[in-house]
Structures are given as C-alpha cells and as structure tokens.
Protein backbone atom coordinates (compact mmCIF):
# COMPACT_ATOMS: atom_id res chain seq x y z
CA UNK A 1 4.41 0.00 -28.77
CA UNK A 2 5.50 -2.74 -26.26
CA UNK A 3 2.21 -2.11 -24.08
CA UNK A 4 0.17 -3.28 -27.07
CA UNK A 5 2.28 -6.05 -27.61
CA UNK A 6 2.48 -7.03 -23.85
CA UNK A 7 -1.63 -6.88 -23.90
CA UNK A 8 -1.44 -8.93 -26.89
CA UNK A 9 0.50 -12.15 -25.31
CA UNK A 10 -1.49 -11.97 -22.03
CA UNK A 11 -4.41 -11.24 -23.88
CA UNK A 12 -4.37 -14.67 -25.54
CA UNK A 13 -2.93 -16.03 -22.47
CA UNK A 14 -5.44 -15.31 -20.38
CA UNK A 15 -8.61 -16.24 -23.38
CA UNK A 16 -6.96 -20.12 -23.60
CA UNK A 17 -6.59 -19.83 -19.55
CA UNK A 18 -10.30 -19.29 -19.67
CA UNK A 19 -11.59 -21.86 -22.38
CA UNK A 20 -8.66 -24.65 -20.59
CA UNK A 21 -8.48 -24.44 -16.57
CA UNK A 22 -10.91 -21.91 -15.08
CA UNK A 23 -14.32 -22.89 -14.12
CA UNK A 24 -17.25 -21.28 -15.26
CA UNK A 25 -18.98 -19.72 -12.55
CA UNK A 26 -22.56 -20.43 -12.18
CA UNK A 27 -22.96 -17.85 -8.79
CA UNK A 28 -24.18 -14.96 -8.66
CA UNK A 29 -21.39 -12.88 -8.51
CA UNK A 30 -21.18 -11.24 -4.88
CA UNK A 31 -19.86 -7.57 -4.50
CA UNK A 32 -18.57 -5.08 -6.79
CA UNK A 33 -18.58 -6.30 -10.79
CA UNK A 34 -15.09 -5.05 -12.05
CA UNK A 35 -15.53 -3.16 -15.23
CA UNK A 36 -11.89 -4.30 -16.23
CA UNK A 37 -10.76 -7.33 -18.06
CA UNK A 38 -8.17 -9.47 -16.52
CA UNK A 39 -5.62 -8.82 -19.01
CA UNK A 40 -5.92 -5.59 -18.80
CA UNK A 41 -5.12 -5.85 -15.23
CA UNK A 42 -2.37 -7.91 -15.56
CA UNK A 43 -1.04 -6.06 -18.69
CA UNK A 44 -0.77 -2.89 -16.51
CA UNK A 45 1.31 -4.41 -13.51
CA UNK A 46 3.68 -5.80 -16.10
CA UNK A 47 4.22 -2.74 -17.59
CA UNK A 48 4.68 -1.05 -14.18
CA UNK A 49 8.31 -3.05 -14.09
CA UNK A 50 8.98 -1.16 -17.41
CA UNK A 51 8.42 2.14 -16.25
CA UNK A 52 11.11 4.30 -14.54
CA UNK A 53 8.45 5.47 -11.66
CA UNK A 54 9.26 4.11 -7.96
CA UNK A 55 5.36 3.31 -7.02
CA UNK A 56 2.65 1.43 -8.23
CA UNK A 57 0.31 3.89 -6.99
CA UNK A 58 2.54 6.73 -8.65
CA UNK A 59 2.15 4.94 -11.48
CA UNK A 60 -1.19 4.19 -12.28
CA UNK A 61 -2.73 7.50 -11.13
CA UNK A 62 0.17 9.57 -13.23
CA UNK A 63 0.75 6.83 -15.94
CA UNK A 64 -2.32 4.65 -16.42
CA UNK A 65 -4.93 7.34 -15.00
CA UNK A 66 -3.77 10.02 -17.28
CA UNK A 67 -1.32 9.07 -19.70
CA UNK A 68 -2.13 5.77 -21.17
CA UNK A 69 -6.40 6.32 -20.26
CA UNK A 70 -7.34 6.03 -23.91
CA UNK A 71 -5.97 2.38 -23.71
CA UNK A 72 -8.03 0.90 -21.49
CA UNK A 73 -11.78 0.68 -21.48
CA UNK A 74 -12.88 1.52 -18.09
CA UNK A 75 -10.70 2.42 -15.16
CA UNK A 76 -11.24 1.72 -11.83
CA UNK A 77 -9.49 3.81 -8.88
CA UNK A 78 -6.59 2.89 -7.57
CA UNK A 79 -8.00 1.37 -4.35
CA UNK A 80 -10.63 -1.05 -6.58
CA UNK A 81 -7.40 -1.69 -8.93
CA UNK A 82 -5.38 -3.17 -5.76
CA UNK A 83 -8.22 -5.47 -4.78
CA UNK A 84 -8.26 -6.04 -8.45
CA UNK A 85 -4.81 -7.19 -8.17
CA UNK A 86 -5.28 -9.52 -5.44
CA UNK A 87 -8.25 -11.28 -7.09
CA UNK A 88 -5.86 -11.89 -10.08
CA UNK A 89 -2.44 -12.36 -8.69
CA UNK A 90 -2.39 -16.27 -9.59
CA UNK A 91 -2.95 -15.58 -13.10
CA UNK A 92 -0.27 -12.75 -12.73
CA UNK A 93 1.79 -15.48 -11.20
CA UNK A 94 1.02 -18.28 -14.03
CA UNK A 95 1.79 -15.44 -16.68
C-alpha cells in the first residue's frame, strides 16, 4: 500500500530528525497537546497529492476521517489538523 510505505520513509525521517537537529524541549508545553505524531501529519498531506480529490479539506474529512481512520491513531478535526500543519510545515518542507 503506498500510504504505508510513504509513513514508513517519513517515519524514519522524522525519528533521525528528532535524535539529530531538533531540540528537546524542556517547557511546559502551552495550549492544546496534539494527539498526532508528526509523521503522521506529514504522511497524510503527502498522500493528499496522490489522491484524485480537489481539497484538502475534502480530503481528510471523506478520505482520512472515514476511509483510511483505522490507520491513524487519533484524529484530530480538520480545523486542529490545519494548525497542525502549520506547526509542522518546515519538516514538511525538509521532507
């Protein structure tokens, strides 16, 4: 299935991002704790360039909401997903 494999490579991608260039944050985290990994969240805005749908937002409430919901852990909504995005859009960007 190329989702799994997609997951896979930014998987490990993001794990020897982790251990190599990101700090470790010794804050307390302020605001909402996202339940999602970040390469889950990357993995699914990949994928969105692989599907035939027009929207992102058609796409993860038709695709990832319903369809592909046993994949992923814990989904946010959409809304928390596009902040989601933004928080992660330079590893998206490294990727």
């Amino acid at each position: 299935m190329l989702m799994t494999t997609i997951f896979y490579h930014v998987d490990n991608f993001c794990n020897d991002l982790e251990k190599s260039a990101l700090p470790e944050t010794t804050q307390k985290q302020v605001g909402r704790k996202s339940f999602m990994r970040r390469s889950e969240i990357v993995t699914i805005c990949l994928f969105f360039h692989h599907s035939k749908v027009r929207t992102f937002k058609d796409y993860y409430k038709i695709y990832i909401k319903d369809i592909y919901k046993s994949a992923f852990g814990k989904l946010v909504s959409y809304n928390r997903f596009v902040e989601l995005i933004n928080e992660n859009i330079a590893v998206l960007a490294l990727f």
